[in-house]
N, C-alpha and C. Protein backbone atom coordinates (compact mmCIF):
# COMPACT_ATOMS: atom_id res chain seq x y z
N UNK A 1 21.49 3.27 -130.82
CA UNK A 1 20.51 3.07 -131.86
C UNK A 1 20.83 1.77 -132.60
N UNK A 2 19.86 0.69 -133.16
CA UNK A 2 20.14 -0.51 -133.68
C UNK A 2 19.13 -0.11 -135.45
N UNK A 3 20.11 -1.07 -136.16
CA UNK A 3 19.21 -0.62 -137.14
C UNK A 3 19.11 -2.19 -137.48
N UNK A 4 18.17 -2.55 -137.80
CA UNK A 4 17.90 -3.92 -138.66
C UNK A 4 17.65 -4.03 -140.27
N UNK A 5 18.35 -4.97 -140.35
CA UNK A 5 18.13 -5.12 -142.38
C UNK A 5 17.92 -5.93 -142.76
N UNK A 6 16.78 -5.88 -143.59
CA UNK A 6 16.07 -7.50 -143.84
C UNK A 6 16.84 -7.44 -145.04
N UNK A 7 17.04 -9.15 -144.81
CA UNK A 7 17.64 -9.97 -146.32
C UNK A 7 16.65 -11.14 -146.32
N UNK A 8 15.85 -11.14 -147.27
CA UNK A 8 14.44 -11.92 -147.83
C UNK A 8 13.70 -11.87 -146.14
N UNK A 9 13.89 -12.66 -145.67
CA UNK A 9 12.64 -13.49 -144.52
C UNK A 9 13.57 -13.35 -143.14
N UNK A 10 15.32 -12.67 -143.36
CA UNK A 10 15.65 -12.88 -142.41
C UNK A 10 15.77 -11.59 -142.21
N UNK A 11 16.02 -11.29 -140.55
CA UNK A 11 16.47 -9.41 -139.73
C UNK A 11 17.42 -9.60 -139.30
N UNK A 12 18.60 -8.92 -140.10
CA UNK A 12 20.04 -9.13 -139.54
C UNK A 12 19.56 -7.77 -139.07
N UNK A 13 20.59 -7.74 -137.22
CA UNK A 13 20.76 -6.91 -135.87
C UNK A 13 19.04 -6.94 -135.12
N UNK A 14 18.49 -8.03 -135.41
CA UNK A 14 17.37 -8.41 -134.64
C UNK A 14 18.25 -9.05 -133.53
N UNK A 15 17.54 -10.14 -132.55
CA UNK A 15 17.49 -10.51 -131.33
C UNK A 15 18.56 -11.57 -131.60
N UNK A 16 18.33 -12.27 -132.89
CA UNK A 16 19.25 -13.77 -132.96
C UNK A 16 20.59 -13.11 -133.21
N UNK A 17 21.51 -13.81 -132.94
CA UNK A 17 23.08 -14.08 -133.81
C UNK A 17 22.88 -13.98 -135.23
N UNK A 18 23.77 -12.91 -135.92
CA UNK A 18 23.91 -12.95 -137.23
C UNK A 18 25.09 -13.14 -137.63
N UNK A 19 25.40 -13.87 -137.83
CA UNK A 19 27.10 -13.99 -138.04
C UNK A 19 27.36 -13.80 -139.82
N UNK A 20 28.41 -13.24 -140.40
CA UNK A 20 28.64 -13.71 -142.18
C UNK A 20 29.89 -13.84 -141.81
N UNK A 21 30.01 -14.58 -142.61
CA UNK A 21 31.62 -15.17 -142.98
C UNK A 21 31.73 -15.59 -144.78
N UNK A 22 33.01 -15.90 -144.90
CA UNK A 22 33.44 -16.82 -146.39
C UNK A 22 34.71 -16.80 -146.53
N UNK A 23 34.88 -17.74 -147.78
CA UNK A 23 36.13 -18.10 -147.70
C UNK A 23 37.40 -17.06 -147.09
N UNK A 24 37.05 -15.81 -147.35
CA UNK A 24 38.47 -14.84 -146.68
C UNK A 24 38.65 -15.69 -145.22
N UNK A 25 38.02 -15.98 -144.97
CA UNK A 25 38.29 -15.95 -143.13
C UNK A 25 38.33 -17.83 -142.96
N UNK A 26 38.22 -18.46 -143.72
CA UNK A 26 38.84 -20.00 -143.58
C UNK A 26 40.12 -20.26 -144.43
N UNK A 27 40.85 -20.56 -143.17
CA UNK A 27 42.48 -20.70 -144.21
C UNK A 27 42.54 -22.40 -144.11
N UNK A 28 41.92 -23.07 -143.62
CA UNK A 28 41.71 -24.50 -143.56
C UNK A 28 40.61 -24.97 -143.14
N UNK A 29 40.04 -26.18 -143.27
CA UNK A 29 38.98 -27.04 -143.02
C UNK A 29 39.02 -27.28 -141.49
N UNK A 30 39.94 -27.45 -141.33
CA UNK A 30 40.23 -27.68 -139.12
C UNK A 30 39.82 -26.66 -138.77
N UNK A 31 40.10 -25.74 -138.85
CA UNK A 31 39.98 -23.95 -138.62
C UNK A 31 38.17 -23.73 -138.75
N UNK A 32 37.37 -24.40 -139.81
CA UNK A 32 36.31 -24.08 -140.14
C UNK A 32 35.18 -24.94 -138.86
N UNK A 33 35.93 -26.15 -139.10
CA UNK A 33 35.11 -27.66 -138.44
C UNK A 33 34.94 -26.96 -136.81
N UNK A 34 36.03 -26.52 -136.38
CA UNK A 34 36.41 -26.53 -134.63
C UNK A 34 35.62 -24.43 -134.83
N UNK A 35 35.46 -24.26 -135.32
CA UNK A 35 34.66 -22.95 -135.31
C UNK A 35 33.10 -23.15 -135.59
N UNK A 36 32.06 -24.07 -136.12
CA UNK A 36 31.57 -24.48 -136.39
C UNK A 36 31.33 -25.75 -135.07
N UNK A 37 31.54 -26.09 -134.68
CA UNK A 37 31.57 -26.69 -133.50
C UNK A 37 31.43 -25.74 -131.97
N UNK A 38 32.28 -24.81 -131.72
CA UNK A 38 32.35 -24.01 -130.96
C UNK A 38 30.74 -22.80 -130.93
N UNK A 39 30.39 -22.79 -132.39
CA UNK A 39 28.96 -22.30 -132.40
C UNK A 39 28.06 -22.78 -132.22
N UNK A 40 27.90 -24.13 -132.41
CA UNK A 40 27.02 -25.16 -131.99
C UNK A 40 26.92 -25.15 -130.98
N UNK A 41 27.91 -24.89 -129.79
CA UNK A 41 27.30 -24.93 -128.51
C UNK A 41 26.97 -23.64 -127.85
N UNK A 42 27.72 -22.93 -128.45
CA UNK A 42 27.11 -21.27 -128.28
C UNK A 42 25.65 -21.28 -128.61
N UNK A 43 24.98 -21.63 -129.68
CA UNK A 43 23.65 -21.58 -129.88
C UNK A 43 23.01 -22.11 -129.56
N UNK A 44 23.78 -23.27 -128.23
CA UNK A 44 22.49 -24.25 -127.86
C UNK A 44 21.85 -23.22 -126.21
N UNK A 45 23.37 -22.75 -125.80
CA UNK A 45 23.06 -22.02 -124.87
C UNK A 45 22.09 -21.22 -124.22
């Protein structure tokens, strides 16, 4: 079973990637840049 939850205009557990993150989970700027990079090509896919 999937449930979807709108936040304003968007459906998080719809079809797209929903990812959340924040600061807990960046312990540096390198760490952020090269993760952020690595999604970029995931989403071009």
């Amino acid at each position: 079973m999937k449930k979807i939850v709108k936040v304003g205009n968007i459906e998080c557990g719809a079809k797209d990637l929903f990812l959340i993150s924040g600061p807990c989970v960046i312990e540096e700027e390198s760490i952020m840049m090269k993760t952020a990079e690595k999604l970029k090509v995931f989403q071009s896919a």
